[in-house]
Protein backbone atom coordinates (compact mmCIF):
# COMPACT_ATOMS: atom_id res chain seq x y z
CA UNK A 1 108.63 107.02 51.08
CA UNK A 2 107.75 107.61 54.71
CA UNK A 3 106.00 110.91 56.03
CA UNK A 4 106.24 111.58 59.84
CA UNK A 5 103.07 112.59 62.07
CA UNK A 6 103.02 113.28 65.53
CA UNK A 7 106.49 111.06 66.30
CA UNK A 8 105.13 108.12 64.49
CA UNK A 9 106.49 107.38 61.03
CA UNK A 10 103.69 106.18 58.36
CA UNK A 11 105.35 104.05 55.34
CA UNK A 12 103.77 104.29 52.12
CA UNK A 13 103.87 102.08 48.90
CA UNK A 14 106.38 99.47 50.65
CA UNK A 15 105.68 96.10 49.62
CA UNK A 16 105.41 93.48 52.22
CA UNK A 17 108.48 91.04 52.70
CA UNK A 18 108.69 88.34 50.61
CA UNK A 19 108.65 84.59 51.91
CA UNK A 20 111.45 82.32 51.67
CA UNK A 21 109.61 78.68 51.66
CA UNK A 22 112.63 76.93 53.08
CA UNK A 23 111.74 74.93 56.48
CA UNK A 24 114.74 76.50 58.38
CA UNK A 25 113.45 80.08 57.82
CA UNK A 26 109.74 79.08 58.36
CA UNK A 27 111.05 77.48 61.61
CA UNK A 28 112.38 80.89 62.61
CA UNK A 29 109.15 82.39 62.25
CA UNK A 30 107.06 80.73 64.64
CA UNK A 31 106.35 81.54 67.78
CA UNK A 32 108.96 79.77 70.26
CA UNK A 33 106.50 76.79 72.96
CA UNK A 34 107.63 77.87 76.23
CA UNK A 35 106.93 75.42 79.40
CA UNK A 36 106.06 77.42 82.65
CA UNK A 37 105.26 75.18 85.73
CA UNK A 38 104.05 72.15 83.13
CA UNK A 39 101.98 74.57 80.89
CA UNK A 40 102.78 74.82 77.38
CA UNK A 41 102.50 78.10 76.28
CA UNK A 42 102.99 79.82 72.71
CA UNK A 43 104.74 82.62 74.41
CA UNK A 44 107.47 84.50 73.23
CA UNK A 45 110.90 84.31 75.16
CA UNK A 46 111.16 86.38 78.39
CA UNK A 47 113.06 89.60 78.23
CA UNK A 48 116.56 90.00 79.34
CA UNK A 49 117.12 90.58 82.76
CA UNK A 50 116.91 93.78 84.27
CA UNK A 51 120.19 95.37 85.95
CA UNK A 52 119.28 94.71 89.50
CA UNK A 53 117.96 91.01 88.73
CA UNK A 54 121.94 90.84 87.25
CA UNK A 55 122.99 91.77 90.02
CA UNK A 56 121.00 88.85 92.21
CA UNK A 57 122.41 86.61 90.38
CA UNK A 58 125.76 88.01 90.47
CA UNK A 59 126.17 87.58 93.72
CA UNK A 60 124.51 84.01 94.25
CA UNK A 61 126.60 82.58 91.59
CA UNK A 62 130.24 82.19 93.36
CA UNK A 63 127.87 80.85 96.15
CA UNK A 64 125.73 78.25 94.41
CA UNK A 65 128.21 77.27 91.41
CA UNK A 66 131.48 78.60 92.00
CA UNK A 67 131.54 80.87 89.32
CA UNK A 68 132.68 84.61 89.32
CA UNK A 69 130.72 86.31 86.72
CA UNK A 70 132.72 88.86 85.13
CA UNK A 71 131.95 93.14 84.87
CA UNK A 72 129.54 94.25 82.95
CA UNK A 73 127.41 92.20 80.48
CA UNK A 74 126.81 88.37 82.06
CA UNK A 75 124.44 85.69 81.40
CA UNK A 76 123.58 83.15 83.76
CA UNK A 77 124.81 79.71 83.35
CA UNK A 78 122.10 76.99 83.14
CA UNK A 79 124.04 75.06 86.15
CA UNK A 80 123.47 78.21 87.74
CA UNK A 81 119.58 78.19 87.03
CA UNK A 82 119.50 74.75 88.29
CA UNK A 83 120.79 75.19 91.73
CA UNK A 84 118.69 78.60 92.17
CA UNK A 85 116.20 78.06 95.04
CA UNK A 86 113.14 80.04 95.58
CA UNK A 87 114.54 80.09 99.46
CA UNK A 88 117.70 81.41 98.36
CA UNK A 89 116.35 84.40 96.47
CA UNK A 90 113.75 85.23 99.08
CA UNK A 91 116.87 85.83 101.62
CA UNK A 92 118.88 87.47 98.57
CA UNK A 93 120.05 90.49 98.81
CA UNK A 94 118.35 93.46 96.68
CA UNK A 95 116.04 91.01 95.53
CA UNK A 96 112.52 91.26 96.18
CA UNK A 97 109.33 89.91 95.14
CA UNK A 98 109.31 91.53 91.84
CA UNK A 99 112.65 90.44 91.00
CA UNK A 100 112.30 87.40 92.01
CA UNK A 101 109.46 87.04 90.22
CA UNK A 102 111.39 88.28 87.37
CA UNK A 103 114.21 85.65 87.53
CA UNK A 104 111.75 82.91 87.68
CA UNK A 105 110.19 83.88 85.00
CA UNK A 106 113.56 84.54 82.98
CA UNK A 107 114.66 80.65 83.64
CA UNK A 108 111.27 79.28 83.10
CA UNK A 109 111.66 80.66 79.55
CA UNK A 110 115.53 78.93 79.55
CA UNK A 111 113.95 75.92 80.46
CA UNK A 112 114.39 75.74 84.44
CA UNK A 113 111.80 75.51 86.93
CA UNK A 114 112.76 76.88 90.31
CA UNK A 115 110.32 75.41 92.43
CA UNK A 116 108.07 77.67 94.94
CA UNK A 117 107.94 77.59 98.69
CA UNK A 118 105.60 75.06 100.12
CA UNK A 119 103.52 76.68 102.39
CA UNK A 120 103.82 80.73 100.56
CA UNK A 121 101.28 82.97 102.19
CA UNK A 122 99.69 80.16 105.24
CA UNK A 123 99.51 81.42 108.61
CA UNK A 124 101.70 78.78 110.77
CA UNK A 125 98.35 76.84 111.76
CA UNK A 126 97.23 76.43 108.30
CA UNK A 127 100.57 74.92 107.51
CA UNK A 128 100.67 72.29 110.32
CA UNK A 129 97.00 71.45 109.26
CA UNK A 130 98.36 70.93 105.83
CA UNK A 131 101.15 69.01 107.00
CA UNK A 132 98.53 67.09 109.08
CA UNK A 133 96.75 66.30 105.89
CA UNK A 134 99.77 64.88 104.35
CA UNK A 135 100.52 62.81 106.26
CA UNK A 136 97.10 61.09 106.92
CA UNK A 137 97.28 60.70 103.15
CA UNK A 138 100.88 59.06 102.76
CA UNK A 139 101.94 62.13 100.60
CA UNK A 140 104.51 64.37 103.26
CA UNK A 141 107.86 64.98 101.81
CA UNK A 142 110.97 65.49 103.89
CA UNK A 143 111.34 68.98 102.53
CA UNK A 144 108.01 69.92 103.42
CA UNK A 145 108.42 68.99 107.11
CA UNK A 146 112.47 71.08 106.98
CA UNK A 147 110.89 74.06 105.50
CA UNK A 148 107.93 74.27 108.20
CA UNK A 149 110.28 73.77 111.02
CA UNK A 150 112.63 76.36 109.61
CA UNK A 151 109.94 78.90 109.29
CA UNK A 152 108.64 77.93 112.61
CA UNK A 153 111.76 78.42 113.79
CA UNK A 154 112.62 81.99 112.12
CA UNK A 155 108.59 83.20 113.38
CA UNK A 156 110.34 82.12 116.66
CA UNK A 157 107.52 79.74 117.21
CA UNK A 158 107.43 77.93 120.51
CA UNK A 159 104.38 75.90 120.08
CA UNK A 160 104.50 72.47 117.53
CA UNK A 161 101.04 71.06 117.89
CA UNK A 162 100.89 67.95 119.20
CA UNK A 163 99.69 65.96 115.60
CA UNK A 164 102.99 67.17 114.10
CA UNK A 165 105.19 66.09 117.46
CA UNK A 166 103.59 62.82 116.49
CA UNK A 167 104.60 63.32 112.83
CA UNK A 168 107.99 63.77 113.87
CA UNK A 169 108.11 61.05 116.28
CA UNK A 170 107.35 58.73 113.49
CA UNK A 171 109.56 60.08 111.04
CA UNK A 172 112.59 59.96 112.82
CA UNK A 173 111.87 56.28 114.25
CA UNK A 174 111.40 55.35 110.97
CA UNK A 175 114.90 56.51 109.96
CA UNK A 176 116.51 54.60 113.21
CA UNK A 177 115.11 51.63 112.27
């Protein structure tokens, strides 16, 4: 018997379900561990996908993969996931921050990590600092050093402090050698 008040509907006298003690079904029941940037978390799986975050991926797929996703309903491949930079959908088309956010959230909880820009949010003097720092440590990646010449080159940057010319310098010996 259920009696409706103000849009809601109130059940009365319904038993709760019963329990099936079998280990598959009990397996259902728990919450699904999902791993987001190394942290284990007993969330549940990430919704699907809204249109326009589709649509992102829609068009990076024949890019990245190949792959022409067909009309209408489409889920991403894994491979697809896995070759999904955060630079790529920062210059996507129609996708911004929330969306992106969105997607990276959506393959976290498919089990890919897309991996976040290196130097989000610094001013261009805080990153070459940083970079500085790096490399006095032993720690600077080549990627690191590609994406702050390619955003000091889009910020149409004329100046490279003289620590990171050094930087440079010893990088690129190193690689004649």
């Amino acid at each position: 018997m259920s009696t409706k008040l103000k849009g809601a509907v109130v059940r009365h006298n319904v038993s709760p379900p019963e329990r099936i003690s079998s280990a598959a079904s009990t397996s259902e029941k728990r919450p699904r561990l999902v791993s987001i940037a190394g942290t284990t978390t007993g969330a549940s799986p990430a919704p699907p996908l809204s249109s326009r975050a589709l649509n992102v991926l829609k068009l990076l797929a024949p890019e990245l993969t190949g792959e022409t996703p067909p009309k209408g309903k489409w889920t991403p491949t894994t491979a697809l996931l896995q070759k999904l930079t955060m630079k790529r959908l920062s210059t996507a088309r129609n996708c911004g921050p929330q969306t992106a956010d969105e997607i990276i959230k959506w393959a976290a909880s498919r089990g890919v990590v897309i991996q976040p820009v290196h130097h989000a949010g610094k001013s261009l003097s805080a990153m070459w600092r940083d970079l500085e720092l790096k490399f006095a440590a032993g720690v600077l990646t080549k990627v690191e050093v590609t994406e702050a010449l390619e955003r000091s080159i889009r910020r149409r940057s004329t100046k490279i402090p003289l620590a990171f010319q050094i930087i440079l310098l010893t990088l690129i010996s190193s690689a004649c050698e």
